[in-house]
N, C-alpha and C. Protein backbone atom coordinates (compact mmCIF):
# COMPACT_ATOMS: atom_id res chain seq x y z
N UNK A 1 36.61 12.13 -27.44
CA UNK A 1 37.07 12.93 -26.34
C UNK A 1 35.97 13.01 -25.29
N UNK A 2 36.35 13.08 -24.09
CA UNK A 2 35.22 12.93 -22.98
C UNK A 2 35.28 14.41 -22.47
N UNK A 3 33.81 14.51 -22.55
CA UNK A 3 33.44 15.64 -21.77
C UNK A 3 33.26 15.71 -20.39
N UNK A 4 34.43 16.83 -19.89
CA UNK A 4 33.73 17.05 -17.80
C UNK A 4 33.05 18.16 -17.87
N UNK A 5 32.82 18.08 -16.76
CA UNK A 5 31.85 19.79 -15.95
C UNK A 5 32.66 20.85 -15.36
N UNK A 6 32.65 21.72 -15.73
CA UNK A 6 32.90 22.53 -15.15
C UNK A 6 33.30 22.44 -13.95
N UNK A 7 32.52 21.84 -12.70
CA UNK A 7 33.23 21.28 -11.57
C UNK A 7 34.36 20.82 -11.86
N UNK A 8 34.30 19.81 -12.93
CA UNK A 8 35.16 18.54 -12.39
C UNK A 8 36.50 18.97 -12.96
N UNK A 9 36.13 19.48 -13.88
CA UNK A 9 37.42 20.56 -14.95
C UNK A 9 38.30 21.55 -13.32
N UNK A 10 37.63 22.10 -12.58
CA UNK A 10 37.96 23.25 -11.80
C UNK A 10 38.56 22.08 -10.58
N UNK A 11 37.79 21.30 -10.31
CA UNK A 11 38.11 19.96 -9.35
C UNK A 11 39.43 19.64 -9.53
N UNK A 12 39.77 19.29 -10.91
CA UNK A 12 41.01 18.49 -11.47
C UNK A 12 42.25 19.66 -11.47
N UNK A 13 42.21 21.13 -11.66
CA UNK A 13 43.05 22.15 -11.70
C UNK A 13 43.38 22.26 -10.29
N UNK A 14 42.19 22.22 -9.11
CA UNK A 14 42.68 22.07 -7.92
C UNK A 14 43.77 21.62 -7.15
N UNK A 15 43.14 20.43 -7.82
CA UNK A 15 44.03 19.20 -7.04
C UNK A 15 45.60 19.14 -7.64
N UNK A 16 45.82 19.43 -8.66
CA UNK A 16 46.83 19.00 -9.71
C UNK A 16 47.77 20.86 -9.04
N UNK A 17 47.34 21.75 -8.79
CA UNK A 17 47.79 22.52 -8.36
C UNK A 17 48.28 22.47 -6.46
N UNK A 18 47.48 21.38 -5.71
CA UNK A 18 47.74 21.12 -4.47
C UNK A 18 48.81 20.41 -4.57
N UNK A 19 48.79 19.32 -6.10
CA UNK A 19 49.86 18.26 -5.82
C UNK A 19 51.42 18.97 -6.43
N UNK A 20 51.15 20.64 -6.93
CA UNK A 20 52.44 20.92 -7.07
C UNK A 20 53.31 21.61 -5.63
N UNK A 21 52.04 22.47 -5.36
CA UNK A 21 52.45 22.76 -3.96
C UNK A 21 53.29 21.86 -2.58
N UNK A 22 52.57 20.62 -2.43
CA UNK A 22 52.99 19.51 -1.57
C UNK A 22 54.62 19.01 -1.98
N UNK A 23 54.73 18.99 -3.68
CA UNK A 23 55.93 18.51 -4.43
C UNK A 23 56.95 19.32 -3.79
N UNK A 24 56.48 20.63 -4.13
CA UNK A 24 57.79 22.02 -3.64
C UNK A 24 58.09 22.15 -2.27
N UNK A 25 57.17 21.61 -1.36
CA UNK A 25 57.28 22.08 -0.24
C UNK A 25 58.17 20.83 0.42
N UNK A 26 57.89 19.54 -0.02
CA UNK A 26 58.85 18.40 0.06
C UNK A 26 59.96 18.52 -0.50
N UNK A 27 60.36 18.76 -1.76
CA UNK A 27 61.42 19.19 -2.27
C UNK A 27 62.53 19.98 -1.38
N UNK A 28 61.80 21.62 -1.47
CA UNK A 28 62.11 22.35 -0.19
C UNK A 28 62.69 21.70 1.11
N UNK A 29 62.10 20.92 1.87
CA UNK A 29 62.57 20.26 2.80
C UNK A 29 64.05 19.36 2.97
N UNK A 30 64.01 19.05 1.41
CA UNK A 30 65.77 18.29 1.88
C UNK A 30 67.14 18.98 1.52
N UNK A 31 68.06 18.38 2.37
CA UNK A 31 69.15 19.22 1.47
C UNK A 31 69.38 19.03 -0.01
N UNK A 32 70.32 20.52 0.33
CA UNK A 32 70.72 20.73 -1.59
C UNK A 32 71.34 19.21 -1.51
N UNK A 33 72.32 18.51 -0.74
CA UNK A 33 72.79 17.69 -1.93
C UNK A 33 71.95 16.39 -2.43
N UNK A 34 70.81 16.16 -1.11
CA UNK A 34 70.08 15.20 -1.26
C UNK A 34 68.92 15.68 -2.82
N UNK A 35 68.77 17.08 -2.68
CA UNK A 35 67.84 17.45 -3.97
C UNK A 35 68.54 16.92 -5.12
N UNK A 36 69.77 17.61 -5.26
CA UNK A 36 71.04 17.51 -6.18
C UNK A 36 70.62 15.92 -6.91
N UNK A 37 71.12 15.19 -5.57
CA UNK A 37 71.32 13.28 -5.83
C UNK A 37 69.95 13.13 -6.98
N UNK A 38 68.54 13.51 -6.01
CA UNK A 38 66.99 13.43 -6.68
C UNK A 38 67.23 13.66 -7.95
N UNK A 39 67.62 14.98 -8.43
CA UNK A 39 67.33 15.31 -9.36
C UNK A 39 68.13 14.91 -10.55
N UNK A 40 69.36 14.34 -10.55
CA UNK A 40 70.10 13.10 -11.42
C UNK A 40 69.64 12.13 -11.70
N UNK A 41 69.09 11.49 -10.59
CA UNK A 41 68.53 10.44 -10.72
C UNK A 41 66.99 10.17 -11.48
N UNK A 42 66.41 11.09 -11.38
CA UNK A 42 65.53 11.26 -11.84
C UNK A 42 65.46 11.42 -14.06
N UNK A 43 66.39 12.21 -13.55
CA UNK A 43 66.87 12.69 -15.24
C UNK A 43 67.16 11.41 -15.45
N UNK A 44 68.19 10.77 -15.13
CA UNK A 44 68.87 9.67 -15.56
C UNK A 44 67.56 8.55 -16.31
N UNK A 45 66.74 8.30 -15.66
CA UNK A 45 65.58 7.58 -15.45
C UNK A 45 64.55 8.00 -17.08
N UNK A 46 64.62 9.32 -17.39
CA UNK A 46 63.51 9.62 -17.92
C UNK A 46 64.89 9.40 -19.50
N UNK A 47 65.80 10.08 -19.45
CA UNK A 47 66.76 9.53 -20.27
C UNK A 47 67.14 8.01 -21.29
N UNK A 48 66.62 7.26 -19.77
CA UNK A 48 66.69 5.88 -20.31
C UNK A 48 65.31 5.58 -21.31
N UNK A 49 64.34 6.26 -20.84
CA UNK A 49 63.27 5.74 -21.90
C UNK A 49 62.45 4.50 -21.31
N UNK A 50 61.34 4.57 -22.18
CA UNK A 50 60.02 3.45 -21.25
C UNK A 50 60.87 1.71 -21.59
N UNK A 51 60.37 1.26 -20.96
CA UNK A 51 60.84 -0.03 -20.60
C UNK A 51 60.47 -0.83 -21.99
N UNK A 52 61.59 -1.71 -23.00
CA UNK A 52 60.87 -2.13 -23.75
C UNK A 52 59.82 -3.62 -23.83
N UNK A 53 59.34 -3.79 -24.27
CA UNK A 53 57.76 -4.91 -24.33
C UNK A 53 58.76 -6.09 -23.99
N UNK A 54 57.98 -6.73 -23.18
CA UNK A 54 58.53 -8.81 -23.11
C UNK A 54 58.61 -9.45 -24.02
N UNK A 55 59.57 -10.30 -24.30
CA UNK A 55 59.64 -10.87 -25.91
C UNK A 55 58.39 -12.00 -25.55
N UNK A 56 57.82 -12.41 -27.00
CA UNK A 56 57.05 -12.96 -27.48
C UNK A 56 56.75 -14.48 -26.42
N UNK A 57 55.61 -14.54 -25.93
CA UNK A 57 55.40 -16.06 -25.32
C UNK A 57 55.87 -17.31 -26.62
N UNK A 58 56.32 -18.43 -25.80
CA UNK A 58 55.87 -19.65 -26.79
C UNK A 58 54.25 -19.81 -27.18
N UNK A 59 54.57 -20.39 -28.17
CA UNK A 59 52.65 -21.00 -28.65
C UNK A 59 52.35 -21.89 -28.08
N UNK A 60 50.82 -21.82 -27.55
CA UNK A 60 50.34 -22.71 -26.80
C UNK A 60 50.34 -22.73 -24.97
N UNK A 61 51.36 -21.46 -24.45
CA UNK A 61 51.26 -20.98 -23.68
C UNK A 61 50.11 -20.18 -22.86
N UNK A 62 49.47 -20.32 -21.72
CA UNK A 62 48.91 -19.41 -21.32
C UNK A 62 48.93 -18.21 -21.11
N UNK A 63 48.25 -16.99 -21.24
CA UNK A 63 48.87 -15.75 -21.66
C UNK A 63 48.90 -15.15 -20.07
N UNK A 64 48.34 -15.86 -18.82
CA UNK A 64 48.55 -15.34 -17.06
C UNK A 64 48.22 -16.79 -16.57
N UNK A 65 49.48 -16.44 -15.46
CA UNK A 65 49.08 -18.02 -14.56
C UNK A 65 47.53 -17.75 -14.12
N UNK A 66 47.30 -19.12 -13.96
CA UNK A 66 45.76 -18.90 -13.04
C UNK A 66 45.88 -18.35 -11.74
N UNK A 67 44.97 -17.60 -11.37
CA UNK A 67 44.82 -17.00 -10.37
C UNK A 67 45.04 -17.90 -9.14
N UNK A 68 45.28 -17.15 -7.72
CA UNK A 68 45.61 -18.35 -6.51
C UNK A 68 44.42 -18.76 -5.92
N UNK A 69 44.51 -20.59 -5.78
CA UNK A 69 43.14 -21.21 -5.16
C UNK A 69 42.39 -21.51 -6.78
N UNK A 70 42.97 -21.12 -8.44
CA UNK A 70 42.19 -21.53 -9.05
C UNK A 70 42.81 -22.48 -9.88
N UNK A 71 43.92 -23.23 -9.39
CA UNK A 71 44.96 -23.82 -10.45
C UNK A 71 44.38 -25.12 -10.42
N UNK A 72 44.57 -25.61 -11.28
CA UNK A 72 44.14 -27.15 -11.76
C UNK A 72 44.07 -28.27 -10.90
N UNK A 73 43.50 -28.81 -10.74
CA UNK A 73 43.37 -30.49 -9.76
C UNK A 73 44.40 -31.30 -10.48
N UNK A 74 45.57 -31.72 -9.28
CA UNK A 74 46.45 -32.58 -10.09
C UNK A 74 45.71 -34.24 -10.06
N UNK A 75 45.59 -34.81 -11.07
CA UNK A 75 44.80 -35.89 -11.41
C UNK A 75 45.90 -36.93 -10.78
N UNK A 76 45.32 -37.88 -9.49
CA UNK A 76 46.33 -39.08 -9.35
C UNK A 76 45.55 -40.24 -9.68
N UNK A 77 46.73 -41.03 -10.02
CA UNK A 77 46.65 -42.45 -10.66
C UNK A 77 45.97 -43.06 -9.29
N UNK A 78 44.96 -43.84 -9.71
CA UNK A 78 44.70 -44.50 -7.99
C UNK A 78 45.68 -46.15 -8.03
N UNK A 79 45.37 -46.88 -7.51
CA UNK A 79 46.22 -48.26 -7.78
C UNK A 79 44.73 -49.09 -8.60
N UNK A 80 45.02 -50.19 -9.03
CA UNK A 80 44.42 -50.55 -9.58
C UNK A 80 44.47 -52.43 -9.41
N UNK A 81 45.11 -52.51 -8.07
CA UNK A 81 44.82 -53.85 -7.47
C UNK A 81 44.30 -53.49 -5.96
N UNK A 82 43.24 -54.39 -5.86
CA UNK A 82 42.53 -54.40 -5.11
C UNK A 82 42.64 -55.79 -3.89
N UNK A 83 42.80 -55.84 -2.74
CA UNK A 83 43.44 -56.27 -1.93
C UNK A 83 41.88 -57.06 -1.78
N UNK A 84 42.71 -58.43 -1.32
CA UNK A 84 41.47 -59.51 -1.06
C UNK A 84 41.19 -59.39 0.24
N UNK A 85 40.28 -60.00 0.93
CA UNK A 85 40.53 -60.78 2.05
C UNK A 85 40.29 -62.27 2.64
């Protein structure tokens, strides 16, 4: 378990108490039916439950594309007759 300070403990109650204030006061602001709609939707959401995991990669797969600008040099065949003169 990680220990804070006293600040940061009183810091974190702050803020977490500003961000309920801002919530209510937005809330507050729309109509009932638009709250109404929010608040179905919302339920609905937490109802459904966390998203379940991606099924299993194939083997031998990379587990993330390469990043952009770091993908592989496509190797070309050059010709292999050489023109006289």
């Amino acid at each position: 378990m990680t220990k804070h300070s006293k600040f940061e403990r009183e810091k974190r109650a702050a803020e977490s108490e500003r961000v309920k204030q801002v919530e209510a006061a937005w809330f507050g602001s729309m109509s009932p039916e638009a709250a109404k709609a929010w608040t179905r939707e919302v339920e609905a959401v937490r109802a459904r439950g966390p998203v379940p995991p991606q099924p299993d990669m194939a083997p031998g797969t990379a587990p993330r594309p390469p990043r952009p600008g770091r993908e592989p040099k496509v190797v070309e065949e050059k010709g292999t007759r050489r023109r006289s003169y």
